[in-house]
Protein backbone atom coordinates (compact mmCIF):
# COMPACT_ATOMS: atom_id res chain seq x y z
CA UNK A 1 17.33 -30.59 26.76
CA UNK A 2 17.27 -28.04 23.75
CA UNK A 3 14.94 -29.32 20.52
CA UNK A 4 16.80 -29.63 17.63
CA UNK A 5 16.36 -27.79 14.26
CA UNK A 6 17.43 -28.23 10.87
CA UNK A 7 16.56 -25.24 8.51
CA UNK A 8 17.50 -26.85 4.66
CA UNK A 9 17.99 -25.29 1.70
CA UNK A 10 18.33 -28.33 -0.89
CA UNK A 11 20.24 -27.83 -4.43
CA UNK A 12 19.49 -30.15 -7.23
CA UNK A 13 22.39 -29.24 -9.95
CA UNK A 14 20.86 -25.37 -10.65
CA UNK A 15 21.47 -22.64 -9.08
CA UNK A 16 17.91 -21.33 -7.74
CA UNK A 17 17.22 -18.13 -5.81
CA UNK A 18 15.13 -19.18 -3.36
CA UNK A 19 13.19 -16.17 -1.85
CA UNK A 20 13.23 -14.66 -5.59
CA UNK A 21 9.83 -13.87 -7.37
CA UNK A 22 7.46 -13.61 -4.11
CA UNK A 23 9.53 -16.65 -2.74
CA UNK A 24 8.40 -18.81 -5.42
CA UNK A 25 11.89 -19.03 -6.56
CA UNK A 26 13.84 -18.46 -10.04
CA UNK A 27 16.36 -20.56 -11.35
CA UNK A 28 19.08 -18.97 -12.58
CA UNK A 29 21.63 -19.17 -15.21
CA UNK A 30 24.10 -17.30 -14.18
CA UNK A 31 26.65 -18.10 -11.48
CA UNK A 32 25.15 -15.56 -8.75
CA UNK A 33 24.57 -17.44 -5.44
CA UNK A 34 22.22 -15.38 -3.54
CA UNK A 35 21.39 -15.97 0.08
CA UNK A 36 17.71 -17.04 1.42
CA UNK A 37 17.00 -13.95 4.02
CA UNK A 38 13.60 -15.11 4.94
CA UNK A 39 15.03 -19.08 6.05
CA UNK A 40 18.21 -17.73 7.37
CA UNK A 41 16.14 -14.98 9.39
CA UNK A 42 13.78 -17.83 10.61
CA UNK A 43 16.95 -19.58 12.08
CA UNK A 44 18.14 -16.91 13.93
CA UNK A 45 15.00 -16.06 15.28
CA UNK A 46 15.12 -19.78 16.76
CA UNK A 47 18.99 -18.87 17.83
CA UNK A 48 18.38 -15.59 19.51
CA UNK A 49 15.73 -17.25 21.84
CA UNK A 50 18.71 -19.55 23.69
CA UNK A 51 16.25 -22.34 23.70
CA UNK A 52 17.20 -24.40 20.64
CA UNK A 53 19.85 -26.04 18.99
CA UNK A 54 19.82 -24.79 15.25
CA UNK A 55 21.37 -26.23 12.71
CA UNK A 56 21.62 -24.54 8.84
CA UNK A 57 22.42 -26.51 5.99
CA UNK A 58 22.35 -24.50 2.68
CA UNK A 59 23.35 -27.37 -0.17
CA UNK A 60 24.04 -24.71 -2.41
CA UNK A 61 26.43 -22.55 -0.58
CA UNK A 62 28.47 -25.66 1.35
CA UNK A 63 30.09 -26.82 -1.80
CA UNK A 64 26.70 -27.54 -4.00
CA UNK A 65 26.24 -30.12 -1.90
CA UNK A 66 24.06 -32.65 -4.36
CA UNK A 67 20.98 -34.19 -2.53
CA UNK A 68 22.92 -37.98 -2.15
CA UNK A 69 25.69 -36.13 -0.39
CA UNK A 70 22.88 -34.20 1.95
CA UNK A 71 21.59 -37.47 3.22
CA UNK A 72 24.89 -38.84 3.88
CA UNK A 73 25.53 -35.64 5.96
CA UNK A 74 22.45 -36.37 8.08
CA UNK A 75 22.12 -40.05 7.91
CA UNK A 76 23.06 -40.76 11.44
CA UNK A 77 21.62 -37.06 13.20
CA UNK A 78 18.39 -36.76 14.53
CA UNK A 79 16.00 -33.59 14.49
CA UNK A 80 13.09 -32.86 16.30
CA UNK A 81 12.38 -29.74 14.01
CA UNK A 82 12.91 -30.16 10.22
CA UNK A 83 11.92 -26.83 7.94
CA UNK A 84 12.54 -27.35 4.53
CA UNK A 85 12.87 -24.43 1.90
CA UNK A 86 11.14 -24.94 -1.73
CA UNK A 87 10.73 -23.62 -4.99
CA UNK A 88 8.06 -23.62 -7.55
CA UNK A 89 11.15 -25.48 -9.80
CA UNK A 90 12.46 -27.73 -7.89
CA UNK A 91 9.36 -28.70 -5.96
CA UNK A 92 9.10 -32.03 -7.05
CA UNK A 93 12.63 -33.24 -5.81
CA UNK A 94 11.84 -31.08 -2.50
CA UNK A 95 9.08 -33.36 -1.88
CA UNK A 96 10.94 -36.81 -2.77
CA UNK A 97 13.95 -35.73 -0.29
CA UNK A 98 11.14 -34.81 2.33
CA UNK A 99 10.26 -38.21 1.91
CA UNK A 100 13.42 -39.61 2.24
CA UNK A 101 14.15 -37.56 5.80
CA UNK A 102 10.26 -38.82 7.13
CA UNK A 103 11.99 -42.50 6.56
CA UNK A 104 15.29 -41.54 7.68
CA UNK A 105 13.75 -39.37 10.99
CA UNK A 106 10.15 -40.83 11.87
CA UNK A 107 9.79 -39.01 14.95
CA UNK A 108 10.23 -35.41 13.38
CA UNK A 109 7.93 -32.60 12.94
CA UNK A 110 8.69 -31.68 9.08
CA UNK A 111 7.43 -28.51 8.17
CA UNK A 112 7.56 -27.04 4.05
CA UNK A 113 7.79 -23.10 3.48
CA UNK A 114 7.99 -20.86 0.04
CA UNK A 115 5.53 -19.75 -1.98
CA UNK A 116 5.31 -22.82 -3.74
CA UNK A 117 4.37 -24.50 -0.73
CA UNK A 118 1.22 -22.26 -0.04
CA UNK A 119 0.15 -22.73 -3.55
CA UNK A 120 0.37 -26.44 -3.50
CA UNK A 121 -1.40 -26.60 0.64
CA UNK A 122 -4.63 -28.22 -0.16
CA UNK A 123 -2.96 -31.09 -2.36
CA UNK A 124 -0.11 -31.52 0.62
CA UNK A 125 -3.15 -31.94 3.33
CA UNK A 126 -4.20 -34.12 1.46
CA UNK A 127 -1.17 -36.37 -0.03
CA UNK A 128 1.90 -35.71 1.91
CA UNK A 129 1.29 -37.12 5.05
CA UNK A 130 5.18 -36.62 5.81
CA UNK A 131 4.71 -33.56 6.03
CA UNK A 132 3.08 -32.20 9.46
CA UNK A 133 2.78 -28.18 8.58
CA UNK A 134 2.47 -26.56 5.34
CA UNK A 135 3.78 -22.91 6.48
CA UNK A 136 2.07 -20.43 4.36
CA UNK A 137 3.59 -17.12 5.83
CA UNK A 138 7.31 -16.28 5.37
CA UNK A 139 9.06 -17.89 7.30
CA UNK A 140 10.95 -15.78 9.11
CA UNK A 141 7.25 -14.22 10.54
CA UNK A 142 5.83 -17.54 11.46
CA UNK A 143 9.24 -18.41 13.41
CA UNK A 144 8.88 -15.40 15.05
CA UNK A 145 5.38 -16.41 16.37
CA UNK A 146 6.21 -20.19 17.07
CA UNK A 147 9.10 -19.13 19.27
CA UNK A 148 7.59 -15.65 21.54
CA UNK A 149 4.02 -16.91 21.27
CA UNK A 150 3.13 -13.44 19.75
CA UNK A 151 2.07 -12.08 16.07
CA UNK A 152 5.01 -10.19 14.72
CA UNK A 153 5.55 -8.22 11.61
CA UNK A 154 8.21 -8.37 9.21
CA UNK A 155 9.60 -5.17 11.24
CA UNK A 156 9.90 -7.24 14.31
CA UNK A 157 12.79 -9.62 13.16
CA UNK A 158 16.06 -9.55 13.77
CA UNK A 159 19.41 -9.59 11.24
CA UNK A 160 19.57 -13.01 9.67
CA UNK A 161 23.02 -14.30 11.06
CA UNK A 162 25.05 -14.87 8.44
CA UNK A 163 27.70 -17.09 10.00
CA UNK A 164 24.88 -19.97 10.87
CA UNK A 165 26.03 -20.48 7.01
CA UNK A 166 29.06 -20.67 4.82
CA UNK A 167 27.98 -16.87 3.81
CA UNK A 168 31.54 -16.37 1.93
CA UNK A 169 29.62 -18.71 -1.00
CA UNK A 170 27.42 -15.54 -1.69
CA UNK A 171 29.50 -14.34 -4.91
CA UNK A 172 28.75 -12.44 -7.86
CA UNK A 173 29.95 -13.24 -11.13
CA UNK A 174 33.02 -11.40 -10.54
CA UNK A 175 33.61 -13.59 -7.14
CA UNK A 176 33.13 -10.51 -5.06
CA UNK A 177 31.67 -11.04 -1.62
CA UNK A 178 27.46 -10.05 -1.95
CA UNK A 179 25.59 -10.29 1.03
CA UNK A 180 21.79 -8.73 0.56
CA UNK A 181 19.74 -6.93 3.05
CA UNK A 182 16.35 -6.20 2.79
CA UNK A 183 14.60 -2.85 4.22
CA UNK A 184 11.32 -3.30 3.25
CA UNK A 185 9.20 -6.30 2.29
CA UNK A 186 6.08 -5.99 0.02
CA UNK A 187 5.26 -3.73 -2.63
CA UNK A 188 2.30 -0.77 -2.70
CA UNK A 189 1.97 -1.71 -6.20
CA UNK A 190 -0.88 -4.17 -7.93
CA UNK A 191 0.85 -5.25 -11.30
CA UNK A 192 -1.16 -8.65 -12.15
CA UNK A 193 2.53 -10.54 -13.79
CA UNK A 194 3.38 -10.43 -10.07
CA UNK A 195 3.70 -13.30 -7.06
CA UNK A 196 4.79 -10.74 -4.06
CA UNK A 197 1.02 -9.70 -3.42
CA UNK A 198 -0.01 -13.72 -3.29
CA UNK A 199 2.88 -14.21 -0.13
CA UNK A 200 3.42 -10.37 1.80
CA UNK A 201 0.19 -9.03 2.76
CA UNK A 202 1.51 -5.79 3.36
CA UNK A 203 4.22 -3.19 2.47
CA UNK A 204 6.49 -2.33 5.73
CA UNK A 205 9.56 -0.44 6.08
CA UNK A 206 12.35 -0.62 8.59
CA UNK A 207 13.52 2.39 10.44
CA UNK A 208 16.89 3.74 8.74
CA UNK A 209 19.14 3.33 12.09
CA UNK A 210 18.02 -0.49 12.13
CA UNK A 211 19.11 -0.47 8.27
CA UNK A 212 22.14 1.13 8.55
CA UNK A 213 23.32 -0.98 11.86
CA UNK A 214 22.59 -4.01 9.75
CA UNK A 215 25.10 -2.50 6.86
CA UNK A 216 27.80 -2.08 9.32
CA UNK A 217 27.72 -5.96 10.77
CA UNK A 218 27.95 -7.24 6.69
CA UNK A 219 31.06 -4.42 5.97
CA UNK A 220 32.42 -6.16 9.36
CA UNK A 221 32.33 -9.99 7.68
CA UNK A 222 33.79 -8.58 4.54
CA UNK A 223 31.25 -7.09 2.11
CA UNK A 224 32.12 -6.03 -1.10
CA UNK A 225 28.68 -5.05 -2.01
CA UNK A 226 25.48 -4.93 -0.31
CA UNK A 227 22.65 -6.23 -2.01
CA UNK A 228 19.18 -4.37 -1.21
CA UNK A 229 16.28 -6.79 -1.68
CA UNK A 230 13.27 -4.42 -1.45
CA UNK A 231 10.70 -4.86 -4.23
CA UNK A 232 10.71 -1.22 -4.82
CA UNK A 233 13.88 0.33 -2.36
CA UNK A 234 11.98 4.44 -3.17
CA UNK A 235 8.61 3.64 -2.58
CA UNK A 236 8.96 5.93 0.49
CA UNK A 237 10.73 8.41 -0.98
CA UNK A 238 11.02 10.49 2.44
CA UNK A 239 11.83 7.32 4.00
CA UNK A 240 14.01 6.33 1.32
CA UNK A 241 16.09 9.96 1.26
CA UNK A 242 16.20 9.68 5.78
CA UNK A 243 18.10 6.40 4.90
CA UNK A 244 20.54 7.40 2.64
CA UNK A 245 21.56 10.43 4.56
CA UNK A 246 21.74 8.31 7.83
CA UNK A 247 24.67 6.41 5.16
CA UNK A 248 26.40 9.18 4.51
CA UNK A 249 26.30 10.57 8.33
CA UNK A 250 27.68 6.86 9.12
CA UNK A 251 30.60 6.90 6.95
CA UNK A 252 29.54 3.34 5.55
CA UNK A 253 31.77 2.94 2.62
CA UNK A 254 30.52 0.19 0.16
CA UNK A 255 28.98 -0.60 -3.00
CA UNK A 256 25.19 -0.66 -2.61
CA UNK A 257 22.90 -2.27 -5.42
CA UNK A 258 18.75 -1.76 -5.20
CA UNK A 259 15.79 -2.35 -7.41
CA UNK A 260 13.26 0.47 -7.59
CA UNK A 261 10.64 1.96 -10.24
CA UNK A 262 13.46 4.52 -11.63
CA UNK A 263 10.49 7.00 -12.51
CA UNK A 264 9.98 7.70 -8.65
CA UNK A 265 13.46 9.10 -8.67
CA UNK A 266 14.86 12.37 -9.67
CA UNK A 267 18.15 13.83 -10.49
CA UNK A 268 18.46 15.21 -6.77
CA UNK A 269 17.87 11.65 -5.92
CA UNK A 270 20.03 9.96 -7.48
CA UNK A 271 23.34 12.57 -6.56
CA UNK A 272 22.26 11.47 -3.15
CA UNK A 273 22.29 7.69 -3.96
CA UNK A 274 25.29 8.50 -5.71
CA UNK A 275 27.05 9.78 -2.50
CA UNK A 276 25.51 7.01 -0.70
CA UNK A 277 27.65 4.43 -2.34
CA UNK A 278 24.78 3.29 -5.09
CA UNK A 279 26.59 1.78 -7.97
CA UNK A 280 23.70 -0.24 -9.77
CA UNK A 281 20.03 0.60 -9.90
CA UNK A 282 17.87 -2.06 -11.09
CA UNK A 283 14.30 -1.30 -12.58
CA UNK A 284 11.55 -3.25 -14.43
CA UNK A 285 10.36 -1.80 -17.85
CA UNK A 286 8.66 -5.39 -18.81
CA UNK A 287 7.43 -4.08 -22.28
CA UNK A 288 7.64 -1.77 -24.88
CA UNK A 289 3.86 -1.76 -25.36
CA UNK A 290 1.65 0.49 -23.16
CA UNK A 291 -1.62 -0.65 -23.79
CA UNK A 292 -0.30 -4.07 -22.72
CA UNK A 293 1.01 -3.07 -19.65
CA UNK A 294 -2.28 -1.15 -18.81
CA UNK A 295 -4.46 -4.16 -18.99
CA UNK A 296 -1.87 -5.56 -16.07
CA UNK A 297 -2.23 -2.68 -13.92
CA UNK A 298 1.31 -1.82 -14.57
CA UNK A 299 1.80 2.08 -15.45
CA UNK A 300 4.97 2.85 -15.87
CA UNK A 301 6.97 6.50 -16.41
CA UNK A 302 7.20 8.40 -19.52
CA UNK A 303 9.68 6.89 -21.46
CA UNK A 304 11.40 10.30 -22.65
CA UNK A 305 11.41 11.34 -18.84
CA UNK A 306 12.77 7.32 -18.11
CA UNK A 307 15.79 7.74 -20.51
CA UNK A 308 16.49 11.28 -19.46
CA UNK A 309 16.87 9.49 -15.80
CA UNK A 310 18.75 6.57 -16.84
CA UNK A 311 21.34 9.03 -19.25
CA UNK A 312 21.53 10.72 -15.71
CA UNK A 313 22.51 8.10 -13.74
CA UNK A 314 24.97 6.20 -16.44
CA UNK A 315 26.36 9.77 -16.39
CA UNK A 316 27.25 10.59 -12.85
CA UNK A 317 28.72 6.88 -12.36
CA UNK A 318 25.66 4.45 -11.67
CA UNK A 319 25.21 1.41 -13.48
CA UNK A 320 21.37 0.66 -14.47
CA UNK A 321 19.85 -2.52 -15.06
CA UNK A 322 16.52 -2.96 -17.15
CA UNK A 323 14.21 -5.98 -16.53
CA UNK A 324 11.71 -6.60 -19.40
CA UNK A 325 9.31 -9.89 -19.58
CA UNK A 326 8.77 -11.61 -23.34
CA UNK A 327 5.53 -13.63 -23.96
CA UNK A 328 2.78 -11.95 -22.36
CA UNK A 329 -0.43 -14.20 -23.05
CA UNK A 330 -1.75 -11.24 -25.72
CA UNK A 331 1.81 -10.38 -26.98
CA UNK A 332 2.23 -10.37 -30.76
CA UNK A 333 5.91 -10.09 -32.92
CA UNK A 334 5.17 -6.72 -33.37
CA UNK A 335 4.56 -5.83 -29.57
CA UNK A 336 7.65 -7.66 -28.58
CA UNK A 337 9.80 -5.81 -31.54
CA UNK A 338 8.96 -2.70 -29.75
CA UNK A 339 10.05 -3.86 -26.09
CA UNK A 340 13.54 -4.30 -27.98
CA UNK A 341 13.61 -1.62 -29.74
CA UNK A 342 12.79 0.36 -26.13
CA UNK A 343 15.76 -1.33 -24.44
CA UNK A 344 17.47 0.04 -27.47
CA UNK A 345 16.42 3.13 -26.94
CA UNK A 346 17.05 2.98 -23.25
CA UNK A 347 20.29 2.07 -23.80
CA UNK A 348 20.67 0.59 -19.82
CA UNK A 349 24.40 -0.49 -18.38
CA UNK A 350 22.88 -4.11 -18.58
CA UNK A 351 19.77 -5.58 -19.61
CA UNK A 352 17.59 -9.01 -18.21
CA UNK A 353 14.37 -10.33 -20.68
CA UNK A 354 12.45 -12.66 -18.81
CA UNK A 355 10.03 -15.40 -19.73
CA UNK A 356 6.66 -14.44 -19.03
CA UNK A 357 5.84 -16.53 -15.86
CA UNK A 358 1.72 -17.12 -14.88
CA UNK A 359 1.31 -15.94 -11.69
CA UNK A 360 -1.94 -15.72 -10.73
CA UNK A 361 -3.10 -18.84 -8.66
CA UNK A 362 -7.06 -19.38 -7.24
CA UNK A 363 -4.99 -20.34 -3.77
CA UNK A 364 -8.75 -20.53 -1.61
CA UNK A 365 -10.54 -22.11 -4.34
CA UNK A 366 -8.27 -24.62 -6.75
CA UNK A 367 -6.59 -27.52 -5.36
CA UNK A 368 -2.90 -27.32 -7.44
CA UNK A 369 -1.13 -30.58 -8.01
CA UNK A 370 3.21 -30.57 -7.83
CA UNK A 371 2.64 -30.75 -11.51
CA UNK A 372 1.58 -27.25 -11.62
CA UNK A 373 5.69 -26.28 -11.74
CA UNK A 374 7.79 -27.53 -14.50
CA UNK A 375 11.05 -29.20 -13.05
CA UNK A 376 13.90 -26.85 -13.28
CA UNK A 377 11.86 -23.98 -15.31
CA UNK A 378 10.60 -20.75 -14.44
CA UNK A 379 7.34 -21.78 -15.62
CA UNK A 380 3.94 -23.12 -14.92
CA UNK A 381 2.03 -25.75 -16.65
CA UNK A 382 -0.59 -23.69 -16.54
CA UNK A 383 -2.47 -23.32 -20.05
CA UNK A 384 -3.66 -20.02 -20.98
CA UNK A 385 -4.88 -18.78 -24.63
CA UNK A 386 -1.60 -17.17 -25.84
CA UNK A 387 -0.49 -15.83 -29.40
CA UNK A 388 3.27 -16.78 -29.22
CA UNK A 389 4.06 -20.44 -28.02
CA UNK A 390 6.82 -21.42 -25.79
CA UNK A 391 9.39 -22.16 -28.67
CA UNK A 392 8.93 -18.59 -30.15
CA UNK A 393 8.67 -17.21 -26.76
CA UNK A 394 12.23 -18.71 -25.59
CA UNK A 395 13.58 -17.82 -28.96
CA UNK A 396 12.62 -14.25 -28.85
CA UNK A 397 14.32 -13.87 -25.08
CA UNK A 398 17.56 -15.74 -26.63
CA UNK A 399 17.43 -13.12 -29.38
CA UNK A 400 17.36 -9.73 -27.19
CA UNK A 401 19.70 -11.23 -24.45
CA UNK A 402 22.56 -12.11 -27.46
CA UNK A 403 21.52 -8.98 -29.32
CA UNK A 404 21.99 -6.23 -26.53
CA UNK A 405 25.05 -8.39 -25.47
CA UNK A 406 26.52 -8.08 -29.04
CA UNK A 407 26.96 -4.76 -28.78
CA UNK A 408 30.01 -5.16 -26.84
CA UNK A 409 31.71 -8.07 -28.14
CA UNK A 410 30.59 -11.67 -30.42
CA UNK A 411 32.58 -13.25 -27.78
CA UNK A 412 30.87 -11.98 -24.65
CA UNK A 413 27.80 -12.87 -26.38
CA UNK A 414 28.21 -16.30 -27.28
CA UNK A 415 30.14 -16.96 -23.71
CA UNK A 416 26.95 -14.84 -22.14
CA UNK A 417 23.95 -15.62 -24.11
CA UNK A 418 24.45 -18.10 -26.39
CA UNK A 419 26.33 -21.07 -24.55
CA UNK A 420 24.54 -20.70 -21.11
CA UNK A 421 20.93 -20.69 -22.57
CA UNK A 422 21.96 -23.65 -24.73
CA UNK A 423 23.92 -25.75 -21.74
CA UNK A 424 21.09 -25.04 -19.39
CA UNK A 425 18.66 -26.14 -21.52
CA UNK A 426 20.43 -29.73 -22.32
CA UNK A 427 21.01 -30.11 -18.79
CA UNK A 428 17.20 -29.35 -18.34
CA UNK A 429 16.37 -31.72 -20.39
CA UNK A 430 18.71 -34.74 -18.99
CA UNK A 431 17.68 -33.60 -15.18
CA UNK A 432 13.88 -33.35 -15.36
CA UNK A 433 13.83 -37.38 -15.61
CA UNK A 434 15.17 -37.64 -12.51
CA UNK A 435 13.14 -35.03 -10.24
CA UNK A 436 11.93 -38.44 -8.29
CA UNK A 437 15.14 -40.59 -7.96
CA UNK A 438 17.49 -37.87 -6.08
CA UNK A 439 20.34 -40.33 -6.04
CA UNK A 440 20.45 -40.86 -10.06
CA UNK A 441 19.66 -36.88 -10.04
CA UNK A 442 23.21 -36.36 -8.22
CA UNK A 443 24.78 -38.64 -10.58
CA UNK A 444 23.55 -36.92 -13.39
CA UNK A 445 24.49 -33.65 -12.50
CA UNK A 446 28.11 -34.73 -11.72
CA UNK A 447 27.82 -35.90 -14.88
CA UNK A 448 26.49 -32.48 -16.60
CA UNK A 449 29.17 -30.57 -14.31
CA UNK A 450 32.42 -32.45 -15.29
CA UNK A 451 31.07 -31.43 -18.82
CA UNK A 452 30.50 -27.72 -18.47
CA UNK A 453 26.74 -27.73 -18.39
CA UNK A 454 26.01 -27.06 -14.85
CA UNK A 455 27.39 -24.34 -12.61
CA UNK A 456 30.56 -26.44 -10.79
């Protein structure tokens, strides 16, 4: 008889992109619903070898299915396999509904993965005795090994099998059918405001016929635009030119979005991209402030030679999207005036300011307690000497995001800006108190979503 499996991805009333940020997660206040590649790659690895019964539920993608309407769904299955997805945010509810499924499902071997997970291993060992494995790999690579028996990279896996889920949920704001795809995992870079060195060891790259065979299976369920997660999509930039010609030689016709350092690129580059179906390039600038970025290993291009590229781009028909990160522990007004003014200056298609978010974690040699992660925030508890203090720090990202947005209409700002950083932040605030009691959690965040607070 085949072992069951249940891979779970829970939802808890926000929309959280769960292999985001080095698979710690971000929340998100937008309406985006991304896919988790990593889980959805671990359950078809357990597919592919014929000798399990696999079963996906992702809460957010099968209607926002709230956590009391998750254990109804399961209340009378059984499992022998049970791998749970969390995030930094929404750790604390992940580890009341593992609880729940222990009492529900005694027998099962209940396994946690993310990020979020690793960081916390020591206290699980020690406190969560319903959990049997804290996975502290991706887990797509440590399915891969529990399933052949051997040590694979992240080059070894297969396509993650999209219709194991309700994959027409993955929308962008404009409702169009996203599905991502990632060609490389890792990044060669060592900025210090960054989780992806903490979870993938290494940088590795696909080959650009396994790339481009994946394109053609998500054009065949219905595309509309293909998603590239790579940390940095041009990091091989021979690499990176083989696979968009191998697009081109193809045929593939779709609208292809990637994140990349846009100072590794060049105007031959991005005619290519161009041709390759590119319509958005996305690129970190973080600050406006040099000397801070320096002291976090993070050297970015010229700025002259970054606006001549992004002019280029905006020019020939690509959109560009700027992220930038407000409330760096040494950042004064002054130093975040200037990272406006720059995205002023840069003058990208779109722009994203961040919260700074601490992510550097003694993982061998501090024991982290679930308290670490604020409920539903994109922050740590963490306490570190720091000029501005969260208030000014939220304020100041509230500022930019309504400012740039301003520029095309009050309206658009307010609807934008103004009325989802204000909603989200009520419905924060009502939420957190229930991170424990996931049955008065649901309740609530009917509650919130009848309102308008919450994503319905």
């Amino acid at each position: 008889m085949k072992k069951r499996v249940l891979f779970l991805r829970p939802y808890y009333g926000f929309n959280v992109h769960t292999d985001a940020h080095g698979e710690l997660g971000m929340k998100l206040d937008k309406h985006d619903i991304y896919p988790d590649l990593t889980l959805l790659t671990a359950a078809t690895v357990f597919v592919e070898s014929k000798e399990y019964e696999v079963r996906v539920i992702d809460a957010i993608a099968q209607e926002r299915m709230l956590p009391d309407e998750l254990l109804k769904k399961i209340e009378n299955d059984t499992f022998d396999i049970v791998i749970v997805k969390a995030a930094g945010s929404t750790i604390h509810s992940d580890l009341t509904l593992i609880r729940t499924i222990r009492e529900m499902m005694p027998q099962a071997d209940i396994k946690i993965c993310g990020l979020a997970a690793k960081i916390l291993k020591k206290w699980l060992d020690k406190n969560a005795s319903y959990i049997n494995e804290v996975i502290t790999e991706p887990v797509d690579e440590y399915a891969y090994e529990y399933v052949t028996g051997k040590k694979g990279s992240f080059v070894d896996l297969p396509m993650p099998d999209y219709t194991l889920v309700d994959y027409k949920s993955y929308r962008d704001a404009k409702k169009g059918l996203r599905l991502t795809i990632i060609g490389s995992r890792g990044c060669p870079m060592s900025c210090m405001y960054c989780p992806y060195k903490q979870y993938y060891e290494a940088y590795e790259q696909r080959e650009a016929k396994q790339i481009v065979a994946e394109m053609k299976k998500l054009i065949k369920l219905g595309a509309d635009e293909i998603q590239f997660r790579d940390q940095y999509f041009s990091a091989n930039k021979e690499k990176t030119r083989e696979l968009l010609e191998t697009i081109i030689k193809e045929g593939i016709k779709t609208k292809i979005v990637c994140e990349t350092r846009l100072e590794s690129l060049d105007e031959d580059m991005l005619l290519l991209m161009k041709k390759a179906g590119v319509s958005m390039i996305c690129f970190g600038v973080e600050s406006g402030d040099d000397m801070l970025l320096y002291n976090y290993n993070s050297v970015k291009g010229v700025t002259k030679r970054v606006k001549e590229l992004v002019d280029f781009a905006q020019g020939i028909g690509i959109e560009t999207m700027a992220f930038y990160i407000i409330g760096f522990p040494e950042e004064t007004w002054d130093m975040a005036k200037s990272t406006y003014e720059l995205a002023e200056f840069l003058d990208t298609t779109y722009v994203h300011f961040n919260e700074y978010e601490h992510c550097h974690f003694d993982i061998d040699n501090t024991e982290y307690t679930p308290d670490l992660f604020l409920p539903f925030e994109n922050r740590t508890s963490m306490e570190y000497p720091s000029i501005l203090d969260v208030d000014e720090i939220q304020y100041l990202v509230y500022l930019f995001e309504i400012r740039y947005a301003m520029r095309t209409s009050y309206e658009a700002a307010y609807r934008d800006c103004y009325k989802v950083f204000y909603d989200n932040r009520r419905a924060v605030e009502k939420l957190s108190h229930f991170v424990d009691d996931l049955y008065h959690l649901s309740e609530c965040a009917r509650e919130l979503r009848e309102e308008g607070w919450i994503d319905a």
